[in-house]
Protein backbone atom coordinates (compact mmCIF):
# COMPACT_ATOMS: atom_id res chain seq x y z
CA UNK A 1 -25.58 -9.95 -2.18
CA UNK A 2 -22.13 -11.37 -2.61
CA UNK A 3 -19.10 -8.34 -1.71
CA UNK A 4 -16.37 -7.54 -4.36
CA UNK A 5 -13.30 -8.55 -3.44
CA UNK A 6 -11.03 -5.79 -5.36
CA UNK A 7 -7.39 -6.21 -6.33
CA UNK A 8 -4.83 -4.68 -4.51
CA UNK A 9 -3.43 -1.67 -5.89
CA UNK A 10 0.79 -1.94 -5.29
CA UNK A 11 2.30 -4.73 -3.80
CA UNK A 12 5.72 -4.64 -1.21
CA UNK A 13 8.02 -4.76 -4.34
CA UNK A 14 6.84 -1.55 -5.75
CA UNK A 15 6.83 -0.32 -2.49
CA UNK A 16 10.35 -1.59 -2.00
CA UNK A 17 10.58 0.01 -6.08
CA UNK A 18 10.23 3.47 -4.34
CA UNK A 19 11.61 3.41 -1.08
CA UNK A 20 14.14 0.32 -1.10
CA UNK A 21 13.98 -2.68 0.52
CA UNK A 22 16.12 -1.09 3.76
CA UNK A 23 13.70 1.92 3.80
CA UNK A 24 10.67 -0.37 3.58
CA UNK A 25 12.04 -2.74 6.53
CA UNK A 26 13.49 -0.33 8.77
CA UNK A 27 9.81 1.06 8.94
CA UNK A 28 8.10 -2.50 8.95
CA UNK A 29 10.17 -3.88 11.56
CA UNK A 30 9.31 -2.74 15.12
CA UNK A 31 11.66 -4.70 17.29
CA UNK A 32 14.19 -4.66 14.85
CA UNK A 33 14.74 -8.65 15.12
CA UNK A 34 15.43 -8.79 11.19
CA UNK A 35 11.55 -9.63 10.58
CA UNK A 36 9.20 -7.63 8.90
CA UNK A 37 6.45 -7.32 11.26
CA UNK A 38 3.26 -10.24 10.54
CA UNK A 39 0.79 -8.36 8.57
CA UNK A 40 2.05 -4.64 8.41
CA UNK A 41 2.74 -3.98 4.73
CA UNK A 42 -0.40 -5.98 4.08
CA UNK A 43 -2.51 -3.32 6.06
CA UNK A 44 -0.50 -0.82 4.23
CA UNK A 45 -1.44 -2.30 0.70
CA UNK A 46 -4.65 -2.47 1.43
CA UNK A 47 -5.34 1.05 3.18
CA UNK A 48 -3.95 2.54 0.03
CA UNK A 49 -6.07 0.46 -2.80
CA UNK A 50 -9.22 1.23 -0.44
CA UNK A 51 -8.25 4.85 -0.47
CA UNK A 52 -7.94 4.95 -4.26
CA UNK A 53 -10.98 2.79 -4.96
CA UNK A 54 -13.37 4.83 -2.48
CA UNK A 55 -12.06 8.41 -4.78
CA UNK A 56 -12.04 6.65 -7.96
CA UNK A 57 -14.45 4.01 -8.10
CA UNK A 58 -17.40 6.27 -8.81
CA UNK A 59 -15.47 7.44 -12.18
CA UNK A 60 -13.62 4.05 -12.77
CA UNK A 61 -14.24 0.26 -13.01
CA UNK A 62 -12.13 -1.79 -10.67
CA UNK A 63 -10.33 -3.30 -13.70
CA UNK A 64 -9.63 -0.11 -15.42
CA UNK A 65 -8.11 1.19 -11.99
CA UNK A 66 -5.94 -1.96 -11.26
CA UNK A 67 -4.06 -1.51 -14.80
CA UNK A 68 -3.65 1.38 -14.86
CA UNK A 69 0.32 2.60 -13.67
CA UNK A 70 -0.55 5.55 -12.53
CA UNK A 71 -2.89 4.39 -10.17
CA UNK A 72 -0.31 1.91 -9.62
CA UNK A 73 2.01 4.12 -8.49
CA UNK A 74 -0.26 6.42 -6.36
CA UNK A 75 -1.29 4.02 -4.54
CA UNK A 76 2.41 2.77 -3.19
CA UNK A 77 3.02 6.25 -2.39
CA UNK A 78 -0.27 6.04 -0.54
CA UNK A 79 0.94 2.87 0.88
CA UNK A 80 4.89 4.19 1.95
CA UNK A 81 3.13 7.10 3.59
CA UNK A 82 0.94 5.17 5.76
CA UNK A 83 4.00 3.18 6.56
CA UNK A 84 5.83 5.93 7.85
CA UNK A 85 2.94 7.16 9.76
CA UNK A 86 2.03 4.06 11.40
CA UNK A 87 4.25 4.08 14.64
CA UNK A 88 3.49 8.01 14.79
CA UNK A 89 6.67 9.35 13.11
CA UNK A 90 6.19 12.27 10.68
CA UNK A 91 6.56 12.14 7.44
């Protein structure tokens, strides 16, 4: 049985579309070098498309989810939250 592979749900520029692209660094750089760190908004992006897929897949197809805007946009504020929670600072 061959797995899915499902499209992501936002992507870092409508992540930097709602935050900016300073708000979206300052949280994705840890040593504050000037890099983003290697990987982080990718396990961002995909923590929020698996969070909308495992509510919505039951009522959805994966197509009808990934063109839809307003899933769009839910899940980059899915995906900004988890980025401000991920070094433990409240959001």
């Amino acid at each position: 049985m061959a797995i899915e592979t499902l499209t992501a749900l936002t992507t870092e520029a409508e992540m930097q579309r709602l935050w900016s692209v300073t708000g979206v660094n300052l949280r994705a750089d840890d040593d504050e070098d000037g890099v983003n760190e290697t990987g982080v908004l990718q396990d961002c992006i995909d923590y929020a498309s698996d969070a909308v897929y495992q509510h919505a897949i039951m009522f959805h197809t994966a197509e009808v989810l990934a063109d839809s805007l307003w899933v769009r946009r839910r899940a980059s504020i899915i995906a900004c939250w988890y980025l401000s929670q991920r070094r433990g600072n409240p959001a």
